[in-house]
PDB file of N, CA and C in Angstrom:
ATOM      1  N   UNK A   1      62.291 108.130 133.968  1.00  0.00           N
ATOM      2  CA  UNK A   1      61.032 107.599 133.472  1.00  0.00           C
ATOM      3  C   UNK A   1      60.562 108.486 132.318  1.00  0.00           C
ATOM      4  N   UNK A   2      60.114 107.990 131.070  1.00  0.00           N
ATOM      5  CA  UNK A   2      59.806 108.797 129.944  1.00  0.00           C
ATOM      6  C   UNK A   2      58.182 108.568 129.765  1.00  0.00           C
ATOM      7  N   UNK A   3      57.724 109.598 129.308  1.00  0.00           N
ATOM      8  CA  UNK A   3      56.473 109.852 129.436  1.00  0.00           C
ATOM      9  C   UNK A   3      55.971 109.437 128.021  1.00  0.00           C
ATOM     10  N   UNK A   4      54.789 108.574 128.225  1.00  0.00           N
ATOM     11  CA  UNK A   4      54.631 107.796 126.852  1.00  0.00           C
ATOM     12  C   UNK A   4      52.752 108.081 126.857  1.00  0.00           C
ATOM     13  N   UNK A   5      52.179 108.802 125.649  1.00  0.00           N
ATOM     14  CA  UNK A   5      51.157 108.867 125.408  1.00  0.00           C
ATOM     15  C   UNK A   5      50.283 108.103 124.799  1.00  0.00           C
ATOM     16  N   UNK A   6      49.588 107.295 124.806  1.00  0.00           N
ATOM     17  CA  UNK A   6      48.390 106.606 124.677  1.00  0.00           C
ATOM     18  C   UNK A   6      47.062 107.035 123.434  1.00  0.00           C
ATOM     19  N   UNK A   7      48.167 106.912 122.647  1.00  0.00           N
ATOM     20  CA  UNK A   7      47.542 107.344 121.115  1.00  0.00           C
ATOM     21  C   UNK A   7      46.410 105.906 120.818  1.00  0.00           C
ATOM     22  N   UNK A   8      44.944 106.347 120.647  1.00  0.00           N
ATOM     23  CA  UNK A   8      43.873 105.699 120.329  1.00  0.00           C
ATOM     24  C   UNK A   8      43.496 105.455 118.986  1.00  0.00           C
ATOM     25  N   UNK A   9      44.088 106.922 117.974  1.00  0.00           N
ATOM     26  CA  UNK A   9      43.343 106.821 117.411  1.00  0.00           C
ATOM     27  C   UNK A   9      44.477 107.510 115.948  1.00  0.00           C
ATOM     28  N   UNK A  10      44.148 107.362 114.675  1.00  0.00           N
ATOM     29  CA  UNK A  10      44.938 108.288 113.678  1.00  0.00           C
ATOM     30  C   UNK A  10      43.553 109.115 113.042  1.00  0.00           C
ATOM     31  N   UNK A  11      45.090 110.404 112.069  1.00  0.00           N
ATOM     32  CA  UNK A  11      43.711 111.196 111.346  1.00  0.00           C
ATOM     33  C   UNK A  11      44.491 110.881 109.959  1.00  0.00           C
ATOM     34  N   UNK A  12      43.714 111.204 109.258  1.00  0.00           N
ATOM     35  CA  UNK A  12      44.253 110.879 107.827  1.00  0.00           C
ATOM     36  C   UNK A  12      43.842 112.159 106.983  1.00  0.00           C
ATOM     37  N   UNK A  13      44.127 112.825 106.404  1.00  0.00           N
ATOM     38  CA  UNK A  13      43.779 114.176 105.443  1.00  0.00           C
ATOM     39  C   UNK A  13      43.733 113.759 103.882  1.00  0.00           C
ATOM     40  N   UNK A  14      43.330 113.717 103.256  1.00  0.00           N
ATOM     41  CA  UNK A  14      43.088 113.612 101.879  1.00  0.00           C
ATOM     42  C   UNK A  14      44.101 114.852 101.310  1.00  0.00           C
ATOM     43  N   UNK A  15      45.171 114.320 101.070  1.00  0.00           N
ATOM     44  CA  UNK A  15      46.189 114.975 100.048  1.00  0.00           C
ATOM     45  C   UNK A  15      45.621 115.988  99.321  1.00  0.00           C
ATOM     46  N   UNK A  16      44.806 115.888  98.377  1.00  0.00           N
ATOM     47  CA  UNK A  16      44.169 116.938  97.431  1.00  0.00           C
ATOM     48  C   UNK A  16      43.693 118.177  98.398  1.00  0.00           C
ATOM     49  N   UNK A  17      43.014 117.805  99.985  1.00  0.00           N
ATOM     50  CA  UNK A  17      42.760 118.974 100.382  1.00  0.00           C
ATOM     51  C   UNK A  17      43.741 119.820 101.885  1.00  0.00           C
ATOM     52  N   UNK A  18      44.950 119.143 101.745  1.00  0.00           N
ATOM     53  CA  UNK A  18      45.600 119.106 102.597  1.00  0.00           C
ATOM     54  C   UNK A  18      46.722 120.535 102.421  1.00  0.00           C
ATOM     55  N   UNK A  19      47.118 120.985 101.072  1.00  0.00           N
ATOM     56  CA  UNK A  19      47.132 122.584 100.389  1.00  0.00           C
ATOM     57  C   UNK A  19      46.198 123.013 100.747  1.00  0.00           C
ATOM     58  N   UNK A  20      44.921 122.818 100.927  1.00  0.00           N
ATOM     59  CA  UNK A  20      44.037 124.224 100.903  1.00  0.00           C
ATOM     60  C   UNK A  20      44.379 124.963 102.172  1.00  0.00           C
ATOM     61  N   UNK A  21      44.742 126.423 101.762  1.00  0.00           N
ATOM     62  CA  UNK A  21      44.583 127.385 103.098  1.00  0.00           C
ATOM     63  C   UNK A  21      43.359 127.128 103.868  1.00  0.00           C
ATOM     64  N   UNK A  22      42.115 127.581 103.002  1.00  0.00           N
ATOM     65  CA  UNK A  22      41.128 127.899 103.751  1.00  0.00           C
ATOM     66  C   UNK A  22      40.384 126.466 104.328  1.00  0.00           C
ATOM     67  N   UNK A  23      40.704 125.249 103.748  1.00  0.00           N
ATOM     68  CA  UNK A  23      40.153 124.076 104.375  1.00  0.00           C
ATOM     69  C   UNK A  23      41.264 124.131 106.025  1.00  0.00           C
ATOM     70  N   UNK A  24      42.415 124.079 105.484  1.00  0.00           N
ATOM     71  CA  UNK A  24      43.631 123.984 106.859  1.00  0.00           C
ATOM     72  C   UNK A  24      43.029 125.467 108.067  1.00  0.00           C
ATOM     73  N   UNK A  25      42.976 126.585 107.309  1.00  0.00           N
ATOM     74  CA  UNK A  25      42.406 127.250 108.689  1.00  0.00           C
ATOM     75  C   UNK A  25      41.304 126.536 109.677  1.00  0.00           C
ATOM     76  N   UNK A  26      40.418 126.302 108.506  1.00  0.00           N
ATOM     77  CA  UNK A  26      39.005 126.206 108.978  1.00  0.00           C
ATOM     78  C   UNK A  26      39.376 124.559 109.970  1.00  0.00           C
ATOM     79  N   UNK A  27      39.805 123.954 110.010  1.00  0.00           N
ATOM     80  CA  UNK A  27      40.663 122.773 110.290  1.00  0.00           C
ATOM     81  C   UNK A  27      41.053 122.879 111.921  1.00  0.00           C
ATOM     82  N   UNK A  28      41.827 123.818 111.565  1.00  0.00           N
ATOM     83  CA  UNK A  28      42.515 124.535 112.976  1.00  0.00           C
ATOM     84  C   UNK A  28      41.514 125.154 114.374  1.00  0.00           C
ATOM     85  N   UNK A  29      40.301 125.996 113.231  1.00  0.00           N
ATOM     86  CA  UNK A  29      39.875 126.548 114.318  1.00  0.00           C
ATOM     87  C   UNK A  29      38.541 125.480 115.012  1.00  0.00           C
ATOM     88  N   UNK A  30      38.092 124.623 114.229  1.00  0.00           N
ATOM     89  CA  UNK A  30      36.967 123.716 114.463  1.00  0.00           C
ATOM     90  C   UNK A  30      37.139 123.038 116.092  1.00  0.00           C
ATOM     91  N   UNK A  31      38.776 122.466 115.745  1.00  0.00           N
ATOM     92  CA  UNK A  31      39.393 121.552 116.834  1.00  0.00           C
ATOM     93  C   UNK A  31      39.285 121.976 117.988  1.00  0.00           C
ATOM     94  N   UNK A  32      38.832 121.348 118.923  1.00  0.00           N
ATOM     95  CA  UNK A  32      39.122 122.020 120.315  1.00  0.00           C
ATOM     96  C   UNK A  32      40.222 121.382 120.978  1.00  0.00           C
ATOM     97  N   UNK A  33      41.027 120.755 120.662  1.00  0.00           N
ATOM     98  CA  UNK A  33      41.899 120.162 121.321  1.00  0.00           C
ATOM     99  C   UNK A  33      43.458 120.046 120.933  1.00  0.00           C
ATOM    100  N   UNK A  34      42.908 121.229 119.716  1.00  0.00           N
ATOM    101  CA  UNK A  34      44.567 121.780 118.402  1.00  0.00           C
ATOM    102  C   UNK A  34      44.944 120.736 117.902  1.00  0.00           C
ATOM    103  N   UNK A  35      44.261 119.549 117.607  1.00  0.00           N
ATOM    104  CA  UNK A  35      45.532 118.555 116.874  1.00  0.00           C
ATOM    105  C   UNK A  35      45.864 118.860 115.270  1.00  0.00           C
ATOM    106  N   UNK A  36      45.346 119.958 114.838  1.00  0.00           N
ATOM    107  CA  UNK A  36      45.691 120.561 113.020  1.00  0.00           C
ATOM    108  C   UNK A  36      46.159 122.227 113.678  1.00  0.00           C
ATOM    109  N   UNK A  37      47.380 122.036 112.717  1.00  0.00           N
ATOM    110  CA  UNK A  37      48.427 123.351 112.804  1.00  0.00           C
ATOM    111  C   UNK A  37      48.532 124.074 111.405  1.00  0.00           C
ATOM    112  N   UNK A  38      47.753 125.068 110.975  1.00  0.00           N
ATOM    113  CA  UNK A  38      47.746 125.503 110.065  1.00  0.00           C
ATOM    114  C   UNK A  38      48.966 126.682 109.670  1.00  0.00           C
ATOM    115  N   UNK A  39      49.318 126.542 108.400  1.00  0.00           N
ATOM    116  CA  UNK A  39      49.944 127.627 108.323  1.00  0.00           C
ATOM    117  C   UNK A  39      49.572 128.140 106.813  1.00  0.00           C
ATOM    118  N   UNK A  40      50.024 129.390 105.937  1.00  0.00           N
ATOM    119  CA  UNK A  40      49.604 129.917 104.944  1.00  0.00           C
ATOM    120  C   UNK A  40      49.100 128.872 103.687  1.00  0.00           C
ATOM    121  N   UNK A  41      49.673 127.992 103.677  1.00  0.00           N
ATOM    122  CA  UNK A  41      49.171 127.205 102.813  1.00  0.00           C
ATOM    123  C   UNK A  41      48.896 125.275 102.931  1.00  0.00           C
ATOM    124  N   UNK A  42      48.998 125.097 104.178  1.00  0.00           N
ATOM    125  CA  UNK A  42      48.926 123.781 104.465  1.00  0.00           C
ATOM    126  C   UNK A  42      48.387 123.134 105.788  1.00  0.00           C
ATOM    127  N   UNK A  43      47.807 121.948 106.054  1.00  0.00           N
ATOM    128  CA  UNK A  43      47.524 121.915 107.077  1.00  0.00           C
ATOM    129  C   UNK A  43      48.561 120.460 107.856  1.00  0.00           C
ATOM    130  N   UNK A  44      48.462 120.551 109.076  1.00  0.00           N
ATOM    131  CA  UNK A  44      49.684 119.723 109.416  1.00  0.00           C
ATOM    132  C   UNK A  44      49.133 118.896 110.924  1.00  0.00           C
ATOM    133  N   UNK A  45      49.272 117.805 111.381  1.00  0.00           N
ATOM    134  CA  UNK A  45      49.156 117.573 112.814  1.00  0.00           C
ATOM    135  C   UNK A  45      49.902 118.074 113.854  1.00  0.00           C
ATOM    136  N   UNK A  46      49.505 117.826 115.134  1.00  0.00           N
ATOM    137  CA  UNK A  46      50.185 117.965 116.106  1.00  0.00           C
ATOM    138  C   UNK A  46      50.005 116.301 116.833  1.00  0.00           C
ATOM    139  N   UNK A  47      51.317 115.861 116.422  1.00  0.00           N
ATOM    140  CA  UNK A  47      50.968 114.556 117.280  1.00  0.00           C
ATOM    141  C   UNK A  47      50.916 114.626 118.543  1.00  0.00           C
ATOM    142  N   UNK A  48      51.535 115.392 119.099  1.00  0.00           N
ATOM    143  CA  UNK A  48      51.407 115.100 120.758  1.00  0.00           C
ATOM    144  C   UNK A  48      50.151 115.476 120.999  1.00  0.00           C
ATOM    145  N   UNK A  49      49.109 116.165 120.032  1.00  0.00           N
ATOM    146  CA  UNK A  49      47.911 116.433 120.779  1.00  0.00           C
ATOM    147  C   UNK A  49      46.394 114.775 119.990  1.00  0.00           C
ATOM    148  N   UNK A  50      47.331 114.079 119.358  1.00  0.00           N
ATOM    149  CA  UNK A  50      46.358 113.213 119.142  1.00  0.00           C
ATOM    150  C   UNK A  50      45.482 112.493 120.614  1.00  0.00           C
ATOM    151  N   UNK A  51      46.355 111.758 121.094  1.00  0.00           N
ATOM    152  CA  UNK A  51      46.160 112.002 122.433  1.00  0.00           C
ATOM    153  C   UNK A  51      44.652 112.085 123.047  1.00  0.00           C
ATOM    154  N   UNK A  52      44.154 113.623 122.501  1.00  0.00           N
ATOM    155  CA  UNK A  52      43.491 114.293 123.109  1.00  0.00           C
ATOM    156  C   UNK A  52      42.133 114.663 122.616  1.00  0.00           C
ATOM    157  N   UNK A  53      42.023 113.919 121.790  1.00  0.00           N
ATOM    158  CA  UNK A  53      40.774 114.122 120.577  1.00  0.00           C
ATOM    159  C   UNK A  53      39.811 113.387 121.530  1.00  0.00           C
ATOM    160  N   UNK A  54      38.876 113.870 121.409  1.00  0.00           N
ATOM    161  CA  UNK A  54      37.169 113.370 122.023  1.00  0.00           C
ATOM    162  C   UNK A  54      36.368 113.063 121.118  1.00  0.00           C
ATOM    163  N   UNK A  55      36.977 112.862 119.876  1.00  0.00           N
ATOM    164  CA  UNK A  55      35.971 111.680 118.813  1.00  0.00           C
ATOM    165  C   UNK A  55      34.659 113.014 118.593  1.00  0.00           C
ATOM    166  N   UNK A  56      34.561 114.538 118.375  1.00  0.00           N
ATOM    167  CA  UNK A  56      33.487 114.957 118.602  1.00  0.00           C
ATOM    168  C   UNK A  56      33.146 115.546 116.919  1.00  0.00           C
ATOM    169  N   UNK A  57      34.406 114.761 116.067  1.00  0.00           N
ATOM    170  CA  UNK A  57      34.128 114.691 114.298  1.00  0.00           C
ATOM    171  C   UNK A  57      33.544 116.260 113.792  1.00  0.00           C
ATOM    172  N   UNK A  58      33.722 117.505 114.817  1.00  0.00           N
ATOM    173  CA  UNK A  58      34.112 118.437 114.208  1.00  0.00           C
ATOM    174  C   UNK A  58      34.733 118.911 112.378  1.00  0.00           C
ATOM    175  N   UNK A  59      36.666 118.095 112.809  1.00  0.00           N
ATOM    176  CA  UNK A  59      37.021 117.830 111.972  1.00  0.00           C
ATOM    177  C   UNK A  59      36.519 117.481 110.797  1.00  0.00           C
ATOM    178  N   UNK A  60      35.633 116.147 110.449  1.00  0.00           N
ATOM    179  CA  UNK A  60      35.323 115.582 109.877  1.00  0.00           C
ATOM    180  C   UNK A  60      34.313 116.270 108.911  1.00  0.00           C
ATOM    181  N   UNK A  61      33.203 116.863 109.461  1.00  0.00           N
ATOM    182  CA  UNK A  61      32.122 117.871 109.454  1.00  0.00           C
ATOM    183  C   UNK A  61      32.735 118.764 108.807  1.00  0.00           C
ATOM    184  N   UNK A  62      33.727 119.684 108.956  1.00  0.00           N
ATOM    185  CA  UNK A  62      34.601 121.029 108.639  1.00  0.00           C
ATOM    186  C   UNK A  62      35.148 120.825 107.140  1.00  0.00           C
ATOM    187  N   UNK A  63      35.380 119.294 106.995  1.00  0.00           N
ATOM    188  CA  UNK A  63      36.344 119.202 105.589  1.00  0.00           C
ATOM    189  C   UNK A  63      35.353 118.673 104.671  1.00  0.00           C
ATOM    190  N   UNK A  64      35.202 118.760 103.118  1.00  0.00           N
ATOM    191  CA  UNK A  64      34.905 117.925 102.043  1.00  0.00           C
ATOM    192  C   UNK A  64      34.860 116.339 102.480  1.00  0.00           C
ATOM    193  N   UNK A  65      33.512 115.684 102.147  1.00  0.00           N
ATOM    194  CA  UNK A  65      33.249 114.644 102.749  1.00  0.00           C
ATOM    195  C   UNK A  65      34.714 113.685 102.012  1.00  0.00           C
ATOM    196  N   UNK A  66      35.123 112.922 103.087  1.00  0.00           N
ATOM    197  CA  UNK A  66      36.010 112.216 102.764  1.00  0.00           C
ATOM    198  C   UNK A  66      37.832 112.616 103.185  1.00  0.00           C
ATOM    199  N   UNK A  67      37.561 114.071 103.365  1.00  0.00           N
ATOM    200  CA  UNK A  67      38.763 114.873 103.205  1.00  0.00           C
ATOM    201  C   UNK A  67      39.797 114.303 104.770  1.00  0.00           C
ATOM    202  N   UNK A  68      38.955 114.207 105.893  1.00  0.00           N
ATOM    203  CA  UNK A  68      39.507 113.796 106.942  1.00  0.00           C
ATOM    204  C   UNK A  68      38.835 112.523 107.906  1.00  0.00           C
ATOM    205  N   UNK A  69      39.371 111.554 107.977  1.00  0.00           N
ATOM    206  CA  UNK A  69      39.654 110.821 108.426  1.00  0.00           C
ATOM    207  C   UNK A  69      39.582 110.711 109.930  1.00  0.00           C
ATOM    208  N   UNK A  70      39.042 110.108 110.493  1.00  0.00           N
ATOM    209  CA  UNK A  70      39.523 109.347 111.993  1.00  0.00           C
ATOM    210  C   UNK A  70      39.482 107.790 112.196  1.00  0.00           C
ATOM    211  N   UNK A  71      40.652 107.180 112.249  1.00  0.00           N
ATOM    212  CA  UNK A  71      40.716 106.053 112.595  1.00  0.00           C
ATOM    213  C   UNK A  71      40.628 105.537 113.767  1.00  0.00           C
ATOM    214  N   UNK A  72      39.847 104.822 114.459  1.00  0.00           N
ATOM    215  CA  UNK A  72      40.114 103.864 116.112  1.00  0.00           C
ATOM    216  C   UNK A  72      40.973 103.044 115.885  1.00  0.00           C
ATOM    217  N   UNK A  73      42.272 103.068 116.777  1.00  0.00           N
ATOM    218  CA  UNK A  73      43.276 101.467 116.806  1.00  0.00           C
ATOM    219  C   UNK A  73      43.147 100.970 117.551  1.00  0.00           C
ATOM    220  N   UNK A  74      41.413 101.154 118.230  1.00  0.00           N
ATOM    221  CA  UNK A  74      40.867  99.919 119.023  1.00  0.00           C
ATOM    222  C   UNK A  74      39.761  99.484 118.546  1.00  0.00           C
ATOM    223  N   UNK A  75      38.707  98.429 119.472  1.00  0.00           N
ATOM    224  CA  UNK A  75      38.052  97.935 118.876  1.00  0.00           C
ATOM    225  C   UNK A  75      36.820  98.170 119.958  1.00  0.00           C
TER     226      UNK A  75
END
C-alpha cells in the first residue's frame, strides 16, 4: 500500500524574488510547517510538506506583496 498525500493547495513564488537570499531565509523561518527550504541563494519547496500548511499566510505577509502565492484546489 503506498502512501498518498492529500495536497489542497499550491504555492507559487514570483521568480524575480525567488534568488533573494534574504527573502528565501526569511521564507524559511516564518513557516511553521517547513514547506520553503532555503539555501545561500534561493528559495525552494518541500513538497511533501505542502500537505501541511494551515493557510496561516505567514508566507505571504513575509514576501513583497505579490511575491508568494497560495492557491486552494478546492472550492
Amino acid at each position: 500500500m503506498s502512501e498518498r498525500h492529500a495536497i489542497f493547495i499550491n504555492i507559487e513564488i514570483d521568480p524575480a524574488i525567488a534568488a533573494d537570499a534574504a527573502i528565501a531565509a526569511k521564507l524559511a523561518e516564518v513557516c511553521p510547517v517547513d514547506i520553503f527550504s532555503a539555501t545561500d541563494s534561493t528559495i525552494a519547496l518541500v513538497p511533501e510538506n505542502l500537505d501541511e500548511c494551515v493557510l496561516c499566510n505567514l508566507c505571504v505577509d513575509a514576501a513583497p506583496p505579490g511575491g508568494v502565492k497560495i492557491i486552494k484546489l478546492y472550492e
